[in-house]
C-alpha atoms as a PDB file:
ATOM      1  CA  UNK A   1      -1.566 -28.178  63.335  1.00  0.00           C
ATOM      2  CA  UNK A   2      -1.569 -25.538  64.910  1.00  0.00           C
ATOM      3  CA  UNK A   3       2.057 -27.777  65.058  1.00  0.00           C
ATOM      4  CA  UNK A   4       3.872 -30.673  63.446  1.00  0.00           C
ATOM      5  CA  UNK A   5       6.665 -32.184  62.579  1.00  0.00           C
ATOM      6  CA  UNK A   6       7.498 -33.847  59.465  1.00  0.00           C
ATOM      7  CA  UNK A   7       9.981 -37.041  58.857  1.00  0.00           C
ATOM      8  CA  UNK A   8      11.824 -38.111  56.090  1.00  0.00           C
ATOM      9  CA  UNK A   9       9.054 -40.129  54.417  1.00  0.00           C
ATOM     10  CA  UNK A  10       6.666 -39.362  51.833  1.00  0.00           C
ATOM     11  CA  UNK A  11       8.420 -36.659  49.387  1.00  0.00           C
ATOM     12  CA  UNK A  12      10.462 -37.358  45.410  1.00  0.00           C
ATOM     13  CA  UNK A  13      14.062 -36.588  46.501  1.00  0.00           C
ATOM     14  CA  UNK A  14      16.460 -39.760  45.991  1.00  0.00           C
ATOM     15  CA  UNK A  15      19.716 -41.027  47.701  1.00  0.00           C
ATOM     16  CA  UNK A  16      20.825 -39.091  50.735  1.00  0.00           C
ATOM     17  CA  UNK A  17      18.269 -37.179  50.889  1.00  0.00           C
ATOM     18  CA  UNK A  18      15.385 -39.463  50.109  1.00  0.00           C
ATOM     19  CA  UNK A  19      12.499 -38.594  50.408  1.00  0.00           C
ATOM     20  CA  UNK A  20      11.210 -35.391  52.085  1.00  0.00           C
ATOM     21  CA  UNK A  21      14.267 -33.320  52.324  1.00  0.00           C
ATOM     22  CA  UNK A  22      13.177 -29.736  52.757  1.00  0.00           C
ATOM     23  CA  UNK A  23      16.206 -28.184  52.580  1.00  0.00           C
ATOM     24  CA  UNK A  24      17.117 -26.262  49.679  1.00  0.00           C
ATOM     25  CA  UNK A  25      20.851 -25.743  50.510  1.00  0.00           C
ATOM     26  CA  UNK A  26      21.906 -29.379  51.150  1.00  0.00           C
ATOM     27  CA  UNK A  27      22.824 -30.220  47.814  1.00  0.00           C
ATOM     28  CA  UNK A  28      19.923 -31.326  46.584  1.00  0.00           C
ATOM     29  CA  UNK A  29      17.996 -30.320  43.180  1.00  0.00           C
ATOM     30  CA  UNK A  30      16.143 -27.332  43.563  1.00  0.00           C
ATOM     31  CA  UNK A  31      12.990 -28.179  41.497  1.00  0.00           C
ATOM     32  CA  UNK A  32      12.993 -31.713  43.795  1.00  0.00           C
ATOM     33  CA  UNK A  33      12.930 -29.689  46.710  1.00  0.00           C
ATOM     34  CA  UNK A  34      10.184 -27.080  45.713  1.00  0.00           C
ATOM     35  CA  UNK A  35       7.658 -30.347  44.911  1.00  0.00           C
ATOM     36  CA  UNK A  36       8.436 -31.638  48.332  1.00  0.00           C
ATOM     37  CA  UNK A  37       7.621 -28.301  49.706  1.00  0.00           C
ATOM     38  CA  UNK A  38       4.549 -27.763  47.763  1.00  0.00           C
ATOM     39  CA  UNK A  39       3.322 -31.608  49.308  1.00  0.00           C
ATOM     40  CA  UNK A  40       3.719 -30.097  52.971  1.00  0.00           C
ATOM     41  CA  UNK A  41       2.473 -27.259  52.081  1.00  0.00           C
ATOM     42  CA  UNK A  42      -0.497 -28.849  50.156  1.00  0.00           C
ATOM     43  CA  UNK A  43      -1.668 -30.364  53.838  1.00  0.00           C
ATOM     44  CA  UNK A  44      -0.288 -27.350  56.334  1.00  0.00           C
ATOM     45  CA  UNK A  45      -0.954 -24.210  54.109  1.00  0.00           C
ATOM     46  CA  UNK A  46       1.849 -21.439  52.441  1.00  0.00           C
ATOM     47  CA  UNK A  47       5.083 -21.955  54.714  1.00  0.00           C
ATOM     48  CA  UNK A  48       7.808 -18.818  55.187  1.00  0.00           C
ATOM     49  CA  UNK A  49      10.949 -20.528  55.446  1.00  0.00           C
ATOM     50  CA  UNK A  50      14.336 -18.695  56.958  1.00  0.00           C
ATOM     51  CA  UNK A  51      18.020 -18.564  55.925  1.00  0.00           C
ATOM     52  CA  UNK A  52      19.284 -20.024  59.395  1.00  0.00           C
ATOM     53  CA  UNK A  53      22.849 -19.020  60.828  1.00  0.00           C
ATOM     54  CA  UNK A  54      22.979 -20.311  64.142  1.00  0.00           C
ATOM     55  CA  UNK A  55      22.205 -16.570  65.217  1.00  0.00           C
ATOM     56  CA  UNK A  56      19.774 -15.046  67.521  1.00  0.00           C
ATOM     57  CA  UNK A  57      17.898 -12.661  64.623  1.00  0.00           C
ATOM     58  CA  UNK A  58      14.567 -12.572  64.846  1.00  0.00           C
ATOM     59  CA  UNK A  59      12.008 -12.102  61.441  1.00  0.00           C
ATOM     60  CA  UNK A  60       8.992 -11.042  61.962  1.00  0.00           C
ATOM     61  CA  UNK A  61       6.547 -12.653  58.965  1.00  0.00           C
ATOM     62  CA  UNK A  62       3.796 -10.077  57.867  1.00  0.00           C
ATOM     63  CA  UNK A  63       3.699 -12.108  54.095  1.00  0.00           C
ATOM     64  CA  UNK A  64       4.498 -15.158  52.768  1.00  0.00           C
ATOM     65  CA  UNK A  65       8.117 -13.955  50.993  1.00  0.00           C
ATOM     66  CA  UNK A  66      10.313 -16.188  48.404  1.00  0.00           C
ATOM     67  CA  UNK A  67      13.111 -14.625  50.269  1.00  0.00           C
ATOM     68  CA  UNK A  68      13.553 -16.481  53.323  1.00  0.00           C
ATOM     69  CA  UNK A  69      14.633 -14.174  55.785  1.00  0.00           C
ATOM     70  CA  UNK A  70      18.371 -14.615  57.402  1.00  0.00           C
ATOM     71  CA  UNK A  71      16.995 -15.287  61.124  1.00  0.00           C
ATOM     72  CA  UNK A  72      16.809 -18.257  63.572  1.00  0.00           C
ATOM     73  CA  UNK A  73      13.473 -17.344  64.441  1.00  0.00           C
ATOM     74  CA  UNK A  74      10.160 -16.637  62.898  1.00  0.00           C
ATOM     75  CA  UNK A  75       7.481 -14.955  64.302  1.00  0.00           C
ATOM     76  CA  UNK A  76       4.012 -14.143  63.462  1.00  0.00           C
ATOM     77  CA  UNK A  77       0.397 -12.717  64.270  1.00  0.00           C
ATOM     78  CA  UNK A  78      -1.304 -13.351  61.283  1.00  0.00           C
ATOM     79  CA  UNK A  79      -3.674 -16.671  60.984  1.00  0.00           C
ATOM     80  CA  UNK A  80      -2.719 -18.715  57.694  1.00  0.00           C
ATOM     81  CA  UNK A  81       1.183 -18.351  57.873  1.00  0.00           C
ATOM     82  CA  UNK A  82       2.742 -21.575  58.601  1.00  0.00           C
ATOM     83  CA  UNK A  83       6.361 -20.505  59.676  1.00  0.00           C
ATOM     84  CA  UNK A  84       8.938 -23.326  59.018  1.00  0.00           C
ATOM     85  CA  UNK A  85      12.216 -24.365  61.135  1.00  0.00           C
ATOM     86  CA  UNK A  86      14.396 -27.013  59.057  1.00  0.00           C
ATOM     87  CA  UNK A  87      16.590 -28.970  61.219  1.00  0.00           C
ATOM     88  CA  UNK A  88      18.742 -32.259  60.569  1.00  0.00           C
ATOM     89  CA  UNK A  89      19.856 -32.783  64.880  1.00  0.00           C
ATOM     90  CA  UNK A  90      19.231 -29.276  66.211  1.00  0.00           C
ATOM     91  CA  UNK A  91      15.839 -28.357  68.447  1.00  0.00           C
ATOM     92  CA  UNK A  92      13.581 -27.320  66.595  1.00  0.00           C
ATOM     93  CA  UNK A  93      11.133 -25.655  68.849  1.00  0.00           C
ATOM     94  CA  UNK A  94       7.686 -24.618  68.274  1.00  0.00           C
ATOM     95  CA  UNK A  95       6.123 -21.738  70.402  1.00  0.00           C
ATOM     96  CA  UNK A  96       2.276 -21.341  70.271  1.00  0.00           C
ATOM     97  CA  UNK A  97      -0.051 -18.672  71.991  1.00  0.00           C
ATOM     98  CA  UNK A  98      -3.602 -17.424  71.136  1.00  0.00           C
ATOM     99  CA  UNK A  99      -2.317 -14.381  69.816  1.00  0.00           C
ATOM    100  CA  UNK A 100       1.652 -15.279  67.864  1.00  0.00           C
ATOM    101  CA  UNK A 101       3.392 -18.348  67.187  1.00  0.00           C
ATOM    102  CA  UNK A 102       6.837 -18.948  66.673  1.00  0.00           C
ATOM    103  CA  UNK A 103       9.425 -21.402  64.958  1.00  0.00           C
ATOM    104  CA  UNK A 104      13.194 -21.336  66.281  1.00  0.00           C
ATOM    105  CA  UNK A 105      16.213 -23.113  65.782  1.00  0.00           C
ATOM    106  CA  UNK A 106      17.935 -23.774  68.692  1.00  0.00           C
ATOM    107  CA  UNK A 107      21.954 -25.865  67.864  1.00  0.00           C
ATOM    108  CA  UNK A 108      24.552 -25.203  71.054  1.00  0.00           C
ATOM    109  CA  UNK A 109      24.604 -21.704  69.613  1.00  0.00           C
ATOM    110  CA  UNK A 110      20.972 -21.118  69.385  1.00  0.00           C
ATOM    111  CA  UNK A 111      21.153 -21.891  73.314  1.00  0.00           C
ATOM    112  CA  UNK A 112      24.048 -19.924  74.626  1.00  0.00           C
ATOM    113  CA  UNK A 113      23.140 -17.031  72.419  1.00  0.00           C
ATOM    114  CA  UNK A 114      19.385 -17.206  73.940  1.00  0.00           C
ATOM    115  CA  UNK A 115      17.343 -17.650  71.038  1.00  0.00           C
ATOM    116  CA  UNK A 116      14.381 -19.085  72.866  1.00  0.00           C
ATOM    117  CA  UNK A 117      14.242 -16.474  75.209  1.00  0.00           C
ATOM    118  CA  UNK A 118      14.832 -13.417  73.106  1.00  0.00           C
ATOM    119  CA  UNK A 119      12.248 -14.770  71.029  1.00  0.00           C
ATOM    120  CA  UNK A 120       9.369 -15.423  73.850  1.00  0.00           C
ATOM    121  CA  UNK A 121      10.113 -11.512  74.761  1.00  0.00           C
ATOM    122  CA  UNK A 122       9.260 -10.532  71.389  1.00  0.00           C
ATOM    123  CA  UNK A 123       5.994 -12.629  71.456  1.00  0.00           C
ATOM    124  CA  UNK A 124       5.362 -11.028  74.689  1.00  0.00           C
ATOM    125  CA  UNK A 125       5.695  -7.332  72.995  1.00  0.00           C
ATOM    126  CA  UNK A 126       3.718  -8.200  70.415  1.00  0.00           C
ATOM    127  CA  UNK A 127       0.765  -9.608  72.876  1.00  0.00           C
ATOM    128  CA  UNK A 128       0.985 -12.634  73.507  1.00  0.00           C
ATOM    129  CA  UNK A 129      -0.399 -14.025  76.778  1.00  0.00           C
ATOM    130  CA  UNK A 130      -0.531 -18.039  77.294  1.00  0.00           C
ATOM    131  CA  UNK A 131       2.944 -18.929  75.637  1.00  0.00           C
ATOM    132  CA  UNK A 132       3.415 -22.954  75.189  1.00  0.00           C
ATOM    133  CA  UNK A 133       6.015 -24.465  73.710  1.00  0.00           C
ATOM    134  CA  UNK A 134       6.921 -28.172  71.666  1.00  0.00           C
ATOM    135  CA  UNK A 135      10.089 -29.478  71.363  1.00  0.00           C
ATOM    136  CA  UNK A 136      10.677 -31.298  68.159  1.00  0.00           C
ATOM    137  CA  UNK A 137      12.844 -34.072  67.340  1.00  0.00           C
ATOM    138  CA  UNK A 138      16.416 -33.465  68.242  1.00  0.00           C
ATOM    139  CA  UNK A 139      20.121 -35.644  68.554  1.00  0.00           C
ATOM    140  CA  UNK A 140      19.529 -36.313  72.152  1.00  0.00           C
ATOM    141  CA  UNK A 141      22.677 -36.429  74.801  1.00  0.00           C
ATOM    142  CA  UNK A 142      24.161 -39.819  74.453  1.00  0.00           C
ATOM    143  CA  UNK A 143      24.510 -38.873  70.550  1.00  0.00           C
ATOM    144  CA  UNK A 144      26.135 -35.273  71.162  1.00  0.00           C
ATOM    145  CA  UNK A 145      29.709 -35.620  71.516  1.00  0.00           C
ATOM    146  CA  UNK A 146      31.858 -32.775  71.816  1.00  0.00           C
ATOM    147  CA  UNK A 147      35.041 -31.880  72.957  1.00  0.00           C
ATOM    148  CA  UNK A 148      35.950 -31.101  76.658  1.00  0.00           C
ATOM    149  CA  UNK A 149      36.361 -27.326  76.217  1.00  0.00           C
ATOM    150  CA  UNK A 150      32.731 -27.022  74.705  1.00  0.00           C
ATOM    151  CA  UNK A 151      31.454 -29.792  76.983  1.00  0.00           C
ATOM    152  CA  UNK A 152      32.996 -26.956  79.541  1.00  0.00           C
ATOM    153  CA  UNK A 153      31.885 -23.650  78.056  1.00  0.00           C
ATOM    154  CA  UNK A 154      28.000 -24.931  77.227  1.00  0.00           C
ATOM    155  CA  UNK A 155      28.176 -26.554  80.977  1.00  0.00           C
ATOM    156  CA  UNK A 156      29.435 -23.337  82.553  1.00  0.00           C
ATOM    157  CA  UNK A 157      26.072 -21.574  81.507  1.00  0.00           C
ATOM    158  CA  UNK A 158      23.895 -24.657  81.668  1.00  0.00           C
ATOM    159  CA  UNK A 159      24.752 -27.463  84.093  1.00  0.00           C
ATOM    160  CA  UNK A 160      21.465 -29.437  82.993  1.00  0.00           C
ATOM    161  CA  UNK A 161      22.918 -30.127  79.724  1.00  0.00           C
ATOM    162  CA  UNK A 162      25.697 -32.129  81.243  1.00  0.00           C
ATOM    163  CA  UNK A 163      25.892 -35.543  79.435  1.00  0.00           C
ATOM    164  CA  UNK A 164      28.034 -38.546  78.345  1.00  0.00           C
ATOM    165  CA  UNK A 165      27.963 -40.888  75.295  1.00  0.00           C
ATOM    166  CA  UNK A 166      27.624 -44.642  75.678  1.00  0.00           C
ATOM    167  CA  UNK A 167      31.628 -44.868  75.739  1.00  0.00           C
ATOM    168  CA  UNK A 168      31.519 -42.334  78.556  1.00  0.00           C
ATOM    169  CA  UNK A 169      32.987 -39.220  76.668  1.00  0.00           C
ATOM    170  CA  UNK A 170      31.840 -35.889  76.763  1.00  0.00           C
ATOM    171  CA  UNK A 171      28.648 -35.254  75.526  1.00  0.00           C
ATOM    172  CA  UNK A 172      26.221 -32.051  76.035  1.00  0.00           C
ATOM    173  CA  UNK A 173      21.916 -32.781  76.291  1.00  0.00           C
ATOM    174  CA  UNK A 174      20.505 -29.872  74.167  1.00  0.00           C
ATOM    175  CA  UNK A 175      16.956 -30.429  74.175  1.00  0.00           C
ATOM    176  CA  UNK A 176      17.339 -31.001  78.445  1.00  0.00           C
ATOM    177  CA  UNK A 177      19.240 -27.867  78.730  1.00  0.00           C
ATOM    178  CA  UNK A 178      16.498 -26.108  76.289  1.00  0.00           C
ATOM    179  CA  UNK A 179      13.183 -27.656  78.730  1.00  0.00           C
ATOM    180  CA  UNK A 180      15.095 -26.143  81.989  1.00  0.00           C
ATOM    181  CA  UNK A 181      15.507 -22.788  80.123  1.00  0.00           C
ATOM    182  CA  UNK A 182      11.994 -22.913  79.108  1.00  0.00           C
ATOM    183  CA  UNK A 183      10.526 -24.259  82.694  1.00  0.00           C
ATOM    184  CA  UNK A 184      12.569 -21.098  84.182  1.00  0.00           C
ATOM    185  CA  UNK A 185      10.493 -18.856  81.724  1.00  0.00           C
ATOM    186  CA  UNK A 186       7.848 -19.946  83.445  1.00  0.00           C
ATOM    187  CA  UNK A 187       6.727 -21.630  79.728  1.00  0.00           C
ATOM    188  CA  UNK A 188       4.439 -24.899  79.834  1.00  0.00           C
ATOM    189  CA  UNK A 189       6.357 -27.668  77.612  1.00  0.00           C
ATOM    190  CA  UNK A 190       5.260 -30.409  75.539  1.00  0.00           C
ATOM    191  CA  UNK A 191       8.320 -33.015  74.749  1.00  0.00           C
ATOM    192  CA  UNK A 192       6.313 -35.987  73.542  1.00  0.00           C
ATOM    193  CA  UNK A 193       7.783 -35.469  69.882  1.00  0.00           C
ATOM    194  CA  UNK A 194      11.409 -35.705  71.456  1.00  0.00           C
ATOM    195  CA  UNK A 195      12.903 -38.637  69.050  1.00  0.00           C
ATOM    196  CA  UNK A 196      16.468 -38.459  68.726  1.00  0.00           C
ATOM    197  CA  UNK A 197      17.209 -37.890  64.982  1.00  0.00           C
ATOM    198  CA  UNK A 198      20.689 -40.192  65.569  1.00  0.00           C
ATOM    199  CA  UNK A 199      18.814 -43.394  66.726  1.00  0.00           C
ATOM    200  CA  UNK A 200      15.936 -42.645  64.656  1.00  0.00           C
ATOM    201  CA  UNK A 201      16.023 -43.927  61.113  1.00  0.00           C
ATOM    202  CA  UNK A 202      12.953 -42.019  60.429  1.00  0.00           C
ATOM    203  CA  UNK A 203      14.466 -38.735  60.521  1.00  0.00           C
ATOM    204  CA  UNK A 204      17.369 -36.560  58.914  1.00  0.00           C
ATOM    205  CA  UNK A 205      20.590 -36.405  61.132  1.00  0.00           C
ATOM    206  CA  UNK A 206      23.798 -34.578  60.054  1.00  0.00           C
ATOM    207  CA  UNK A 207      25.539 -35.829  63.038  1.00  0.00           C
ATOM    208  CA  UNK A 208      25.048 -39.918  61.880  1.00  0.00           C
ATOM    209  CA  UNK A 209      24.894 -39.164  57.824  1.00  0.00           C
ATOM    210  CA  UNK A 210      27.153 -36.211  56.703  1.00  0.00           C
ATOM    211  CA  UNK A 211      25.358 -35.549  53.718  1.00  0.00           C
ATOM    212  CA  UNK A 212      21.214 -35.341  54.202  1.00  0.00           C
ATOM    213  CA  UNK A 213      17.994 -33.516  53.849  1.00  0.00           C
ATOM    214  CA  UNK A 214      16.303 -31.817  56.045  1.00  0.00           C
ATOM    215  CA  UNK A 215      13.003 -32.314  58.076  1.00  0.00           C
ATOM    216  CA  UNK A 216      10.884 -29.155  59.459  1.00  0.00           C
ATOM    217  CA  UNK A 217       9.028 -27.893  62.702  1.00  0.00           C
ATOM    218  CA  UNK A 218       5.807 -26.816  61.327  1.00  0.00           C
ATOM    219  CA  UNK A 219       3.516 -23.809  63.363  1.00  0.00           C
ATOM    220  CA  UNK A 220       0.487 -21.329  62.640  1.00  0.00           C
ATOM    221  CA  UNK A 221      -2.041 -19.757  64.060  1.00  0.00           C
END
């Protein structure tokens, strides 16, 4: 901390969503969920999570809240709050500064809506100075097929996320699309967590498994 990621190791849940599934609207029992919660939060502190939509809402977190806000981005200025972005292949991106942090999910949405940026402005309003950011794990752009008319509509706006699978169809490269965004911001990035959450056993992936948990971007102050 002040950022982490987890896996999918080291919670109770069984089956598809063994072991650390944080996701609470996957299918999985509620109760299970809550003790794998309570073991993160055990180690990182009281987490806020959200009620993602592939939106660009923003929630400011004054409180911890059992009501997890509907946003795809948390914000805070208050030390102690660990905010909490689940993903299973979206970016989950992290966005620290001496004075707010940030958690944001960021899906093909997330990027042509401008999640990232909208919520870096608000940080900025609300004082921050230094703004860094961490990309999490993500599915990377040999794992992202799409069709040709998204491949087409995402490229339009962002050439850099131009990509093809192994087998040479369309594909789009979220989390390289995401870093030019960011670099353009002027934003300092870290992408040293960047596992693909396809290729990588170790994580949740609705793209490769259907059915799954969930694994979270962890940040506070």
């Amino acid at each position: 901390m002040p950022v982490t990621f987890t896996n999918r190791h080291g919670g109770v849940s069984q089956g598809v969503y063994s072991s650390l599934n944080l996701g609470d609207h996957v299918g999985d029992d509620g109760a299970v969920v809550l003790r794998n919660r309570e073991v993160v939060s055990a180690i990182h502190g009281p987490m806020q999570f959200m009620n993602q939509v592939h939106g660009n809402r923003i929630a400011i977190i004054e409180e911890i809240t059992d009501e997890a806000p509907t946003a795809d981005a948390l914000v805070t200025g208050i030390p102690g709050i660990t905010l909490a972005v689940m993903v299973a292949d979206c970016i989950p991106l992290l966005l620290t500064s001496k004075e707010v942090v940030a958690a944001v999910h960021v899906g093909r949405r997330g990027l042509v809506n401008s999640v990232a940026i909208k919520t870096i402005e608000l940080m900025r309003e609300m004082g921050a100075q230094d703004i860094s950011a961490t990309i999490g794990p993500a599915i990377c752009g040999r794992c992202y097929e799409v069709s040709a008319e998204i491949h087409q509509e995402v490229i339009s706006l962002f050439p850099s996320a131009d990509s093809r699978t192994n087998s040479g169809s369309f594909a789009l490269d979220l989390p390289k699309a995401l870093l030019a965004v960011l670099h353009d911001a002027g934003i300092a990035v870290d992408i040293s967590h960047g596992a693909c959450t396809v290729e990588d056993a170790d994580l949740f992936s609705y793209r490769r498994d259907g059915i799954t948990g969930r694994q979270a971007g962890l940040v506070r102050l």
